[in-house]
PDB file of N, CA and C in Angstrom:
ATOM      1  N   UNK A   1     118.249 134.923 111.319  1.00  0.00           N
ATOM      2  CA  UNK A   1     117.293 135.969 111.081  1.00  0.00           C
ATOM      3  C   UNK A   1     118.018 137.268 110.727  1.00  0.00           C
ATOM      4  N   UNK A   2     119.368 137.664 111.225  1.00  0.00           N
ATOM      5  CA  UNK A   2     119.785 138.843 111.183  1.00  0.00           C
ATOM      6  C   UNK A   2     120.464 138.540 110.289  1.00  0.00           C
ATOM      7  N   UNK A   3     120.846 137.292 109.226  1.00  0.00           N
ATOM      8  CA  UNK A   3     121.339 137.188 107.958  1.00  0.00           C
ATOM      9  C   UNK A   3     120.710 137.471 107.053  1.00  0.00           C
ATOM     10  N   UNK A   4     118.903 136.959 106.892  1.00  0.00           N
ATOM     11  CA  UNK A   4     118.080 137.590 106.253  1.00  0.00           C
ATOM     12  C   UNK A   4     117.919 139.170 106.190  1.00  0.00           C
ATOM     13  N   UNK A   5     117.847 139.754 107.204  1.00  0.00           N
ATOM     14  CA  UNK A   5     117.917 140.892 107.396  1.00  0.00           C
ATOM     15  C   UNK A   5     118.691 141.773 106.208  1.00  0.00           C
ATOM     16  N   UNK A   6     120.083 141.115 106.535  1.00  0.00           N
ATOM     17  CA  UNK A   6     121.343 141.899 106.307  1.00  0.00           C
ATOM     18  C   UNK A   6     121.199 141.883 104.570  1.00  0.00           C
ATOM     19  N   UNK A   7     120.969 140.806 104.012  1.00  0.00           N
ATOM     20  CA  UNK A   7     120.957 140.192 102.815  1.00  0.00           C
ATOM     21  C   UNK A   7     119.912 140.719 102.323  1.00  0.00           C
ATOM     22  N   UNK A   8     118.127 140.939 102.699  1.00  0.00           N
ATOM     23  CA  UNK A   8     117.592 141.742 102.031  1.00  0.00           C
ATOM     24  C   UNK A   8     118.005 143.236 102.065  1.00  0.00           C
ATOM     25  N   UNK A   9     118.700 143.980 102.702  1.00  0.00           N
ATOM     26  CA  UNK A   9     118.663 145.070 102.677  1.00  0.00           C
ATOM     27  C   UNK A   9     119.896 145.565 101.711  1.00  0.00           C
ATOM     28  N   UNK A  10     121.063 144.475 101.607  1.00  0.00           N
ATOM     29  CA  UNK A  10     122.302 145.155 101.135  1.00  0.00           C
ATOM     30  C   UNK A  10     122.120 144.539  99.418  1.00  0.00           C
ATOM     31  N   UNK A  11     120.606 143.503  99.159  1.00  0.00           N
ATOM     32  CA  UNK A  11     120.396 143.760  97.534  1.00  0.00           C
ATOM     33  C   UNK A  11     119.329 144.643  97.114  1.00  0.00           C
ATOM     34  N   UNK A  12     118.837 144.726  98.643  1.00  0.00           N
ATOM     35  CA  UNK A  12     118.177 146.388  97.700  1.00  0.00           C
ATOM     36  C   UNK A  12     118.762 147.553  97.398  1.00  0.00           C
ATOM     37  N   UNK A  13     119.627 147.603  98.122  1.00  0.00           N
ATOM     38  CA  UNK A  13     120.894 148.647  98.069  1.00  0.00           C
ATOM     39  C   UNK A  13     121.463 148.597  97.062  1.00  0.00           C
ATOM     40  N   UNK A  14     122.432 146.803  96.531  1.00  0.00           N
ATOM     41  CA  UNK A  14     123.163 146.981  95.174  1.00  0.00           C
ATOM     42  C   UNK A  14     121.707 147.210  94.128  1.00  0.00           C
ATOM     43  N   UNK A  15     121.047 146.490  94.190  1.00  0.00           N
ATOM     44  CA  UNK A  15     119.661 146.676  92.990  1.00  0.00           C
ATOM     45  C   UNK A  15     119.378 148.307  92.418  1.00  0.00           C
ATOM     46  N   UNK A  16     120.039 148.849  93.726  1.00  0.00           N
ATOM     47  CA  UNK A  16     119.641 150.581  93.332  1.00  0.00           C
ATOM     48  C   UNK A  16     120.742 150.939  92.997  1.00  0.00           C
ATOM     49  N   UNK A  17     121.923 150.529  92.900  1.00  0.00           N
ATOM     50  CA  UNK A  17     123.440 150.966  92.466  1.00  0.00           C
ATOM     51  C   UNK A  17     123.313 149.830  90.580  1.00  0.00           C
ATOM     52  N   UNK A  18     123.069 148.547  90.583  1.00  0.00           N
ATOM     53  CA  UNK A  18     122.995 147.878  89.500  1.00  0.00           C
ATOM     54  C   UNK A  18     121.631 148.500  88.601  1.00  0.00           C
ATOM     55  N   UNK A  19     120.633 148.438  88.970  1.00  0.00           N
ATOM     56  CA  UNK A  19     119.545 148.973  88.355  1.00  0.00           C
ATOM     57  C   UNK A  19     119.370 150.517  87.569  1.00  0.00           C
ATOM     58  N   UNK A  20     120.960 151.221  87.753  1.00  0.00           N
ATOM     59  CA  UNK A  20     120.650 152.188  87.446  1.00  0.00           C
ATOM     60  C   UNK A  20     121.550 152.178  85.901  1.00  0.00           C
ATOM     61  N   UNK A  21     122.261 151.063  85.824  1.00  0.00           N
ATOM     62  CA  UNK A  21     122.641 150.597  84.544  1.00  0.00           C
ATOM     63  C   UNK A  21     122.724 149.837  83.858  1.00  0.00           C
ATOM     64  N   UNK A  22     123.038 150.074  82.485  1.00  0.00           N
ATOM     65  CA  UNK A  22     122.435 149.095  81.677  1.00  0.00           C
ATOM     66  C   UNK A  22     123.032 148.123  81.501  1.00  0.00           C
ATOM     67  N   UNK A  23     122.387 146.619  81.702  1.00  0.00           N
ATOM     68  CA  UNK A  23     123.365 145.485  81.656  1.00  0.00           C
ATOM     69  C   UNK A  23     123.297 144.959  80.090  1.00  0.00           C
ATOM     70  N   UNK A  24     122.630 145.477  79.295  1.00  0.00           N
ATOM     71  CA  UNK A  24     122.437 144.821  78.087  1.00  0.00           C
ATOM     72  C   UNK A  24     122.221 143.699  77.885  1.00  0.00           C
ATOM     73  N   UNK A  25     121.210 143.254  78.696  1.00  0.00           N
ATOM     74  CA  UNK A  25     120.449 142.061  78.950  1.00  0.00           C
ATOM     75  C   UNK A  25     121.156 140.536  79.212  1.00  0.00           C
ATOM     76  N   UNK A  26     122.383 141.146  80.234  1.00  0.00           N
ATOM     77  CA  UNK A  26     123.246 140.106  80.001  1.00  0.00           C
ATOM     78  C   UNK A  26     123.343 139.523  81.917  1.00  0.00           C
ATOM     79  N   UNK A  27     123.461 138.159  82.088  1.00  0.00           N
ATOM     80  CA  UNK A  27     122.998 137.985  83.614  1.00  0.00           C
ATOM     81  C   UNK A  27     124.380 138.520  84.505  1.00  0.00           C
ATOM     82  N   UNK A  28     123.774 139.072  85.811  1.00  0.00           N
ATOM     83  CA  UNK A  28     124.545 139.738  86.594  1.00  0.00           C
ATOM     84  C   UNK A  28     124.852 138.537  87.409  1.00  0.00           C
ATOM     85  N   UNK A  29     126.536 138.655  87.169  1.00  0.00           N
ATOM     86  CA  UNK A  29     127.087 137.974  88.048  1.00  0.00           C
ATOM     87  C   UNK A  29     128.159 138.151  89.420  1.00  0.00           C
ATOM     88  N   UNK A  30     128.261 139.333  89.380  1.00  0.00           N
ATOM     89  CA  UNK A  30     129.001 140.466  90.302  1.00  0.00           C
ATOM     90  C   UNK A  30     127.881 140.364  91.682  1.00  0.00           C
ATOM     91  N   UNK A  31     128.875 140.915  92.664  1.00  0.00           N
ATOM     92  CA  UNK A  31     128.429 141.044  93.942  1.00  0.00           C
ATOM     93  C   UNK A  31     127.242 140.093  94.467  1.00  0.00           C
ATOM     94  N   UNK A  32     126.272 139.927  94.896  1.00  0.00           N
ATOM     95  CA  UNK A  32     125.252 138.963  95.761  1.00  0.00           C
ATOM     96  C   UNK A  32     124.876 138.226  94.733  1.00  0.00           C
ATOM     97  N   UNK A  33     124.814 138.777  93.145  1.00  0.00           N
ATOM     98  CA  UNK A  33     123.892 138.055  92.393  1.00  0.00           C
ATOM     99  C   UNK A  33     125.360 136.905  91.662  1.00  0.00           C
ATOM    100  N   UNK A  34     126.505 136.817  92.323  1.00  0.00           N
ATOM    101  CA  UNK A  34     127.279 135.919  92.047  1.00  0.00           C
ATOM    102  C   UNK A  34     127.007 133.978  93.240  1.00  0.00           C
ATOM    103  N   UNK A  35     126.206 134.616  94.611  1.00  0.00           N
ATOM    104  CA  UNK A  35     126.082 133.870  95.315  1.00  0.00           C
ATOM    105  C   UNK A  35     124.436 133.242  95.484  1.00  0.00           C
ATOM    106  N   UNK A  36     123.353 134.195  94.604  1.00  0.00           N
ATOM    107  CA  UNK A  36     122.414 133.962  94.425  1.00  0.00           C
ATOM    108  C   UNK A  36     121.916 134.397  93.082  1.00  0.00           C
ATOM    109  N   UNK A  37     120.791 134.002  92.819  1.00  0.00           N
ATOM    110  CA  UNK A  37     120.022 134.746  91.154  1.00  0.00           C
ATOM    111  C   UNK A  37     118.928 135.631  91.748  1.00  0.00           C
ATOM    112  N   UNK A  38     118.533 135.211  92.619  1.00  0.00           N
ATOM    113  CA  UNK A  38     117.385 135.786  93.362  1.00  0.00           C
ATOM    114  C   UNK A  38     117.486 136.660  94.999  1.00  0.00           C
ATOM    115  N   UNK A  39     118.637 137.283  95.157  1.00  0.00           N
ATOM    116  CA  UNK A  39     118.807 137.678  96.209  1.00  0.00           C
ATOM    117  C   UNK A  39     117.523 137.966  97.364  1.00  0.00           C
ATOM    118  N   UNK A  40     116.800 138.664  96.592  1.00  0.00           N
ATOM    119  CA  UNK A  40     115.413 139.591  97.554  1.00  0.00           C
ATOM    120  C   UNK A  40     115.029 138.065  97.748  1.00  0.00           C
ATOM    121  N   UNK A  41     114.446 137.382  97.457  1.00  0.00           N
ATOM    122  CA  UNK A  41     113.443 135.894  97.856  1.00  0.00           C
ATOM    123  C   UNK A  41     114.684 135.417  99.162  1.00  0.00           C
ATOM    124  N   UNK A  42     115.772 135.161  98.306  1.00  0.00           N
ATOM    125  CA  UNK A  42     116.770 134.156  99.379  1.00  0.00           C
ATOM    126  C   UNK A  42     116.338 135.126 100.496  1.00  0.00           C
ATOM    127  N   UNK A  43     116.514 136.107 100.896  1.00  0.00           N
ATOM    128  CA  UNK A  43     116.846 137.138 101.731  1.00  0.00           C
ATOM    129  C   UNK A  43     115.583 136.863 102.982  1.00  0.00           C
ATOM    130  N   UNK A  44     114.228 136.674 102.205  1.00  0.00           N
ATOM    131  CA  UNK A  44     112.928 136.952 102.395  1.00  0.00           C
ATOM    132  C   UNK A  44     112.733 135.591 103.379  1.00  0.00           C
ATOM    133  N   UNK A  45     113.130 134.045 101.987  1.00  0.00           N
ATOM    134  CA  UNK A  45     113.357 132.671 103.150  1.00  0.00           C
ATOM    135  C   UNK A  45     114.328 132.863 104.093  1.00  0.00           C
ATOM    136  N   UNK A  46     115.273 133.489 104.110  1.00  0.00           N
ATOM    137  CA  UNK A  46     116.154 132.881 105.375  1.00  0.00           C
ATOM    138  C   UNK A  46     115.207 133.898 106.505  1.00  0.00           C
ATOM    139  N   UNK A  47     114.878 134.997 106.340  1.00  0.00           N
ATOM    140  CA  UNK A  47     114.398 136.162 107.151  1.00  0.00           C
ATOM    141  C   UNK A  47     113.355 135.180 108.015  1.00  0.00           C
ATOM    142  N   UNK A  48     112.565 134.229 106.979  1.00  0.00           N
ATOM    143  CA  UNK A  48     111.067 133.775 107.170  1.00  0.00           C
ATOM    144  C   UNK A  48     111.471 132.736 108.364  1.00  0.00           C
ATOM    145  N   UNK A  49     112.678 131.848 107.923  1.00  0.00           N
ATOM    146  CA  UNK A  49     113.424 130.761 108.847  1.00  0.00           C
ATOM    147  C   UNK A  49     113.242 130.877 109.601  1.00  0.00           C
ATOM    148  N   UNK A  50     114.160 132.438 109.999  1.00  0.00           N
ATOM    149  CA  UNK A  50     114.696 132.632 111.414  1.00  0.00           C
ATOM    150  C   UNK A  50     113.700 133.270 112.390  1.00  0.00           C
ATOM    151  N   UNK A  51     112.109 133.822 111.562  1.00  0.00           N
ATOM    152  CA  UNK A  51     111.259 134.038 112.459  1.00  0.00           C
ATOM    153  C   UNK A  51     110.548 132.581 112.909  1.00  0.00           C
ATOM    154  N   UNK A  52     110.818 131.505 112.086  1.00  0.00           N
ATOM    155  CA  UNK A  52     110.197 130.539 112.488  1.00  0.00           C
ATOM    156  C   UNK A  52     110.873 129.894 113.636  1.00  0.00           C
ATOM    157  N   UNK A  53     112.225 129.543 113.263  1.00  0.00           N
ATOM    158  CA  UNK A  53     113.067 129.179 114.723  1.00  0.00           C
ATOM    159  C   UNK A  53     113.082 129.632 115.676  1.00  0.00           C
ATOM    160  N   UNK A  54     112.472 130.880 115.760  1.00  0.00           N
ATOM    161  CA  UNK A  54     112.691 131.711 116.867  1.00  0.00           C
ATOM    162  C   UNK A  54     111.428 131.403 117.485  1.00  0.00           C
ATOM    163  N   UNK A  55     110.331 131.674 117.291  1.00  0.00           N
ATOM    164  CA  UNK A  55     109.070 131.660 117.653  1.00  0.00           C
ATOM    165  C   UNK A  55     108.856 130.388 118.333  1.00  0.00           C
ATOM    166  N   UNK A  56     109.874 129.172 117.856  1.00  0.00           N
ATOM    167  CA  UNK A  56     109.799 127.962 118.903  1.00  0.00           C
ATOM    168  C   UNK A  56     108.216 127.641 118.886  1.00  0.00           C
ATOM    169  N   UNK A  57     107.314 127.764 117.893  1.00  0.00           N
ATOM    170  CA  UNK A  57     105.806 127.079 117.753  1.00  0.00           C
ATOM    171  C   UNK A  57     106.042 126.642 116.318  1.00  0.00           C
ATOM    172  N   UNK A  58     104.640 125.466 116.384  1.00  0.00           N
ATOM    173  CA  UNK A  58     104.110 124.541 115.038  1.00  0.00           C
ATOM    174  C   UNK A  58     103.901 125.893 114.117  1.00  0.00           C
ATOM    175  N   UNK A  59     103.262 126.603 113.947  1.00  0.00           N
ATOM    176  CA  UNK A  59     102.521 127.704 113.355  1.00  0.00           C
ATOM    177  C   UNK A  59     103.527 128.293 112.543  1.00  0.00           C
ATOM    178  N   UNK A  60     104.836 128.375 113.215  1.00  0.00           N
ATOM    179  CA  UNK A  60     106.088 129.239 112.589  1.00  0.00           C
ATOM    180  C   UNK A  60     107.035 128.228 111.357  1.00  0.00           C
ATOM    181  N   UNK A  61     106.547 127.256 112.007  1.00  0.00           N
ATOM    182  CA  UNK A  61     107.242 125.919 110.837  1.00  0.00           C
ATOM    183  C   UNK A  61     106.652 125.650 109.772  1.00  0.00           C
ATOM    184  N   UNK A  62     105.131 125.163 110.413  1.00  0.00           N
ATOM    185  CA  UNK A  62     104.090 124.923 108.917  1.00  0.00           C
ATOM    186  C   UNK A  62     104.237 126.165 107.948  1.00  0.00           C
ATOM    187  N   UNK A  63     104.240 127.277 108.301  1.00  0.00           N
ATOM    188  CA  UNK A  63     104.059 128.562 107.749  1.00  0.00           C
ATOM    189  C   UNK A  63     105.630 128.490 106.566  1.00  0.00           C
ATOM    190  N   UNK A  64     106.713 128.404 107.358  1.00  0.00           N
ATOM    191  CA  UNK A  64     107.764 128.441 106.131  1.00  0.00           C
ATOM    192  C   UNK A  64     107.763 127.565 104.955  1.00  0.00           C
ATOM    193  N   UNK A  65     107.486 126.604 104.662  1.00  0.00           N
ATOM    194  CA  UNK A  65     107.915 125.758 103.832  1.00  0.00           C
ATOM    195  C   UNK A  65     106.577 126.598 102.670  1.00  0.00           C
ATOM    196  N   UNK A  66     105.500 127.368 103.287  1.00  0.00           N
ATOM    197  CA  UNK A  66     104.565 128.088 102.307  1.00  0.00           C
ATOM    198  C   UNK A  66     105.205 129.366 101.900  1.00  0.00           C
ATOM    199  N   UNK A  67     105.711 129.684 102.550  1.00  0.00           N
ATOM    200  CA  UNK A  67     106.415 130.838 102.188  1.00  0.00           C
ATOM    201  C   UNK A  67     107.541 130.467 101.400  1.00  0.00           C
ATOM    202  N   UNK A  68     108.360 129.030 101.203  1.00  0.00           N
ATOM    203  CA  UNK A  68     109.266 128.918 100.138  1.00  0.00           C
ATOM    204  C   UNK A  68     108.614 129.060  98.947  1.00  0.00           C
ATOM    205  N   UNK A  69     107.459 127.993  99.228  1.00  0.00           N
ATOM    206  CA  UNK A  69     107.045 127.501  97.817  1.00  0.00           C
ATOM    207  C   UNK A  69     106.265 128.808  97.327  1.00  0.00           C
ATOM    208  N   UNK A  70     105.955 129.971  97.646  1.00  0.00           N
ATOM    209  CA  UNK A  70     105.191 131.078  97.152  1.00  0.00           C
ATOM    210  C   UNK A  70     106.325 131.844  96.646  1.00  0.00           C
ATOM    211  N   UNK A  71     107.728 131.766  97.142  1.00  0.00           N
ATOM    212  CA  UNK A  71     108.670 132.598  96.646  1.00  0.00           C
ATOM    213  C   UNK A  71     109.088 131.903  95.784  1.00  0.00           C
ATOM    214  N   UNK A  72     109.321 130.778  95.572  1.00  0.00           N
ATOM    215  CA  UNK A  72     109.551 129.726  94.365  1.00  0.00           C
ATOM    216  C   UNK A  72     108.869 129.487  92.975  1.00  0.00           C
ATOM    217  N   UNK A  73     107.190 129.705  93.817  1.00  0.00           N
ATOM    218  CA  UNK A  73     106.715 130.533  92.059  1.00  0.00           C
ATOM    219  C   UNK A  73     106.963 131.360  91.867  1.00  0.00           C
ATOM    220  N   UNK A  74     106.443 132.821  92.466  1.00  0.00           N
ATOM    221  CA  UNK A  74     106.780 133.942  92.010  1.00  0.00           C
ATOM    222  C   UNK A  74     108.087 133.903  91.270  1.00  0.00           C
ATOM    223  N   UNK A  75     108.991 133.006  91.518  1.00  0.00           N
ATOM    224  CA  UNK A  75     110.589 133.420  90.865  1.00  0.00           C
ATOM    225  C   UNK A  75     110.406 133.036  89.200  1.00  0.00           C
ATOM    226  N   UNK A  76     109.613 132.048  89.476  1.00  0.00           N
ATOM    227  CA  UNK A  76     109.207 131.091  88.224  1.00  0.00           C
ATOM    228  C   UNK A  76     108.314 132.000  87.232  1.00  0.00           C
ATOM    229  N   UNK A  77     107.606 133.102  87.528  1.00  0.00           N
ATOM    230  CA  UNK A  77     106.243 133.606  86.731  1.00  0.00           C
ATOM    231  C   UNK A  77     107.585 134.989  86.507  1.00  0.00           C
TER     232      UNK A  77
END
């Protein structure tokens, strides 16, 4: 959970250091977006995981695998 954490917060951080220049439409492969394409989602499932593991109920389990597949379209649209 505190990997999710860490991981959404330090690509919103590069996103505001990368986003402020121009890549000339070419894919970023430097820093997080070398270990992911989608940092914010990865960030969002592992975050979602670790509230589910934690919570130790059905409710927290059924719930993730919806929360992949909603971050899995969105990546897609």
């Amino acid at each position: 959970m505190i990997f999710g954490v860490v991981l959404l917060v330090r690509t919103i951080m590069i996103r505001r250091v990368v986003g402020a220049q121009d890549t000339d439409g070419k894919l970023l492969t430097r820093g997080i977006y070398s270990f992911c394409r989608h940092p914010i989602y990865f960030g969002i499932i592992i975050l979602s995981l670790g509230f589910g593991l934690r919570s130790i109920n059905l409710d927290g389990l059924i719930v993730y695998p919806l929360i992949v597949l909603a971050n899995f379209i969105q990546a897609k649209l």
